[in-house]
Structure formats: C-alpha cells, structure tokens
Protein backbone atom coordinates (compact mmCIF):
# COMPACT_ATOMS: atom_id res chain seq x y z
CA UNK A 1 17.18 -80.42 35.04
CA UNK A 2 17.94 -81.26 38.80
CA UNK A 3 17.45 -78.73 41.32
CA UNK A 4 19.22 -79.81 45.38
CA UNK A 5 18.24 -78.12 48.44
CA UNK A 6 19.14 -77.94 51.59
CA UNK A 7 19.34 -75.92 54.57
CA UNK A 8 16.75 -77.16 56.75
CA UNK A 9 16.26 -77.88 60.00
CA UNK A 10 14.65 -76.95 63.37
CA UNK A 11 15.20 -73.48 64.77
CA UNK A 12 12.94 -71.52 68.05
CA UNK A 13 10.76 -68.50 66.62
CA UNK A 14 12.89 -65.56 66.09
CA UNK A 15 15.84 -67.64 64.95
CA UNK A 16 17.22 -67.74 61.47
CA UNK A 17 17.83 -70.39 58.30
CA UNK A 18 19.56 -70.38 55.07
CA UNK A 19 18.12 -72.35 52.35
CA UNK A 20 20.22 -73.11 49.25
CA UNK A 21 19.16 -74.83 45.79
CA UNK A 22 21.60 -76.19 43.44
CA UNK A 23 20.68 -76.40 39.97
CA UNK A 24 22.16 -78.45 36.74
CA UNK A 25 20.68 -79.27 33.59
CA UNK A 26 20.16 -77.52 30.39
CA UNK A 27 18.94 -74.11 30.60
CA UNK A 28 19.07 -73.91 34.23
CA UNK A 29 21.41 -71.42 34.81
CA UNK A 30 19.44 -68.67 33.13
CA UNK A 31 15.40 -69.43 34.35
CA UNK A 32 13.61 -67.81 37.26
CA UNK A 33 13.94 -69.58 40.18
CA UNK A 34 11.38 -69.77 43.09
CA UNK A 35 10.96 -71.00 46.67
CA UNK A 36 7.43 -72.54 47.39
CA UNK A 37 6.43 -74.23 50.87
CA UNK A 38 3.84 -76.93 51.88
CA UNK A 39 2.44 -77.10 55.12
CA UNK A 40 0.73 -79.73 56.83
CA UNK A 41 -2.44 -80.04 55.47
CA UNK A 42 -2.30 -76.65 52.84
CA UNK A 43 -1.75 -76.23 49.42
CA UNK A 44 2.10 -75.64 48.55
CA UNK A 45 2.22 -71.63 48.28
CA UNK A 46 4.91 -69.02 46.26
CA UNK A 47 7.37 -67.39 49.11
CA UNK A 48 9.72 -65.94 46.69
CA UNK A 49 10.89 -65.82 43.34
CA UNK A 50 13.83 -64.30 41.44
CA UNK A 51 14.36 -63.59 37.89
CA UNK A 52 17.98 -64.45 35.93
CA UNK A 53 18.03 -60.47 36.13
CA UNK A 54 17.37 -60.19 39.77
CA UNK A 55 13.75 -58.99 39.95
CA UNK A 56 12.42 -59.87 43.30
CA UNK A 57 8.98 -60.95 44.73
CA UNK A 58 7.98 -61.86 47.71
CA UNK A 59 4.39 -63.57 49.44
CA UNK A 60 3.10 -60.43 52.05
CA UNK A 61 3.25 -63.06 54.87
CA UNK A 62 7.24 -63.03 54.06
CA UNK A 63 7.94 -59.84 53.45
CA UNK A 64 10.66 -57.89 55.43
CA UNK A 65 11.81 -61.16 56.99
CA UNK A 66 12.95 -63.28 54.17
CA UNK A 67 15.21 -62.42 51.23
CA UNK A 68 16.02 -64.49 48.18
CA UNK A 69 19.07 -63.91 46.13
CA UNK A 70 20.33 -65.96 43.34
CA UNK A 71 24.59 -66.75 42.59
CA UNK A 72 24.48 -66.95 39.02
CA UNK A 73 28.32 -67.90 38.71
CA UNK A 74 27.03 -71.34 40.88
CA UNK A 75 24.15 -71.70 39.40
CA UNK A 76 22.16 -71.84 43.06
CA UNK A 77 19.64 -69.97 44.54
CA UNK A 78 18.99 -68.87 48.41
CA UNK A 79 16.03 -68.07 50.81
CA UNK A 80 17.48 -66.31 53.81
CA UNK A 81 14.68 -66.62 56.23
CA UNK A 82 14.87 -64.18 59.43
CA UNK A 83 12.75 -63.66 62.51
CA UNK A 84 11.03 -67.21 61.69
CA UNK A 85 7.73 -67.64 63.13
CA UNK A 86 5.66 -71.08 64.16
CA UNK A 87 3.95 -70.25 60.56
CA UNK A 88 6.78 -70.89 58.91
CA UNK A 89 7.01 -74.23 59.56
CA UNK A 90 6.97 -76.12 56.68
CA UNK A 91 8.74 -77.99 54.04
CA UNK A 92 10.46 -75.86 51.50
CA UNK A 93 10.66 -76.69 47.50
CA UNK A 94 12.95 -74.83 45.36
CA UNK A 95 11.04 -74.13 41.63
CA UNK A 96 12.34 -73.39 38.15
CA UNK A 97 9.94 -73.51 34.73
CA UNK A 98 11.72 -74.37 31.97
CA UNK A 99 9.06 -75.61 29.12
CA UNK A 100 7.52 -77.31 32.63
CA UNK A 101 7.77 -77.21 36.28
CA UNK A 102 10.64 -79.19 37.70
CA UNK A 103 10.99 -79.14 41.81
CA UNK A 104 13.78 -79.75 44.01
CA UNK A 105 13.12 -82.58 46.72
CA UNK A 106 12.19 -80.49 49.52
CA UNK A 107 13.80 -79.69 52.80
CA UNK A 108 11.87 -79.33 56.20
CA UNK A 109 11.75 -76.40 58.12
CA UNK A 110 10.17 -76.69 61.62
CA UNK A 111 10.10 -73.40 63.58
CA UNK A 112 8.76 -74.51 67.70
CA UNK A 113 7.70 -71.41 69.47
C-alpha cells in the first residue's frame, strides 16, 4: 500500500489549503482513511478521519474549519482546511490501517500570522 500527498504549502492565517492523498495497493480503496499532523516538537495528533461509507470525525480544535471527504472512484482522500490559524502549522500525514498502519510521506503546512 502507498499512500501520496500533497497540497502543502505556506498560506497567511485566514487563508485556505487543499490537501489530497492518493492511495494504491491492495485493499486500499475500501479502508478508512485519516489525516494526522506533527508539529514541531508534539506528538503527531488525529485531525480527521473518514470511513469507506463516509462517516466523518473531526479533532474539536478543527472543527467547523476543516472538512475531509474521500473520492472513492480515485481512490484519494482530501482535507480542505479553511480559516487556517498559526496552530495549524504543521506537517500533514495522510493514514490508512489495513492489518497495520501505513503513512503517506507528509506534506508541510506553514500558516505565518
């Protein structure tokens, strides 16, 4: 299994990104998927995560301002992230579990005030 993001990059507080993850490999295309993010010097944390069914959930720092949908037909999954704050900041791992964890490379999101 090999999961691809991208969609990083550096945007001012308020702004907006679009994450995608591309995933191949057997089973892929019908496990949960997740975002997690690592900031400097914390433990990587759960943003989001969506079933293959499209059951939603969401960390309450992220709620209201970030929304993660899933294109089955693609097999890739997306973290719209609105009204970003300096918080944010961070890189950004898509997730999948399938028998064991298996993480995209990561893609850097930097969010200057």
């Amino acid at each position: 299994v090999q999961l691809q993001a991208s969609g990083g990059g550096l945007v001012q507080a308020g702004g907006s990104l679009r994450l995608s993850c591309a995933a191949s490999g057997y089973g892929s295309s019908s496990a949960s998927k997740a975002w997690y993010r690592q900031a400097p010097g914390k433990q990587r944390e759960l943003v989001a995560s969506i079933t293959i069914g499209g059951y939603t959930r969401y960390a309450d720092s992220v709620k209201g301002r970030f929304t993660i949908s899933r294109d089955n037909s693609k097999n890739t999954v997306y973290l719209q992230m609105n009204s970003l704050k300096p918080e944010d900041t961070a890189v950004y791992y898509c997730n999948t579990n399938i028998g064991r964890d298996y993480w995209g490379q990561g893609t850097l999101v930097t969010v200057s005030s």
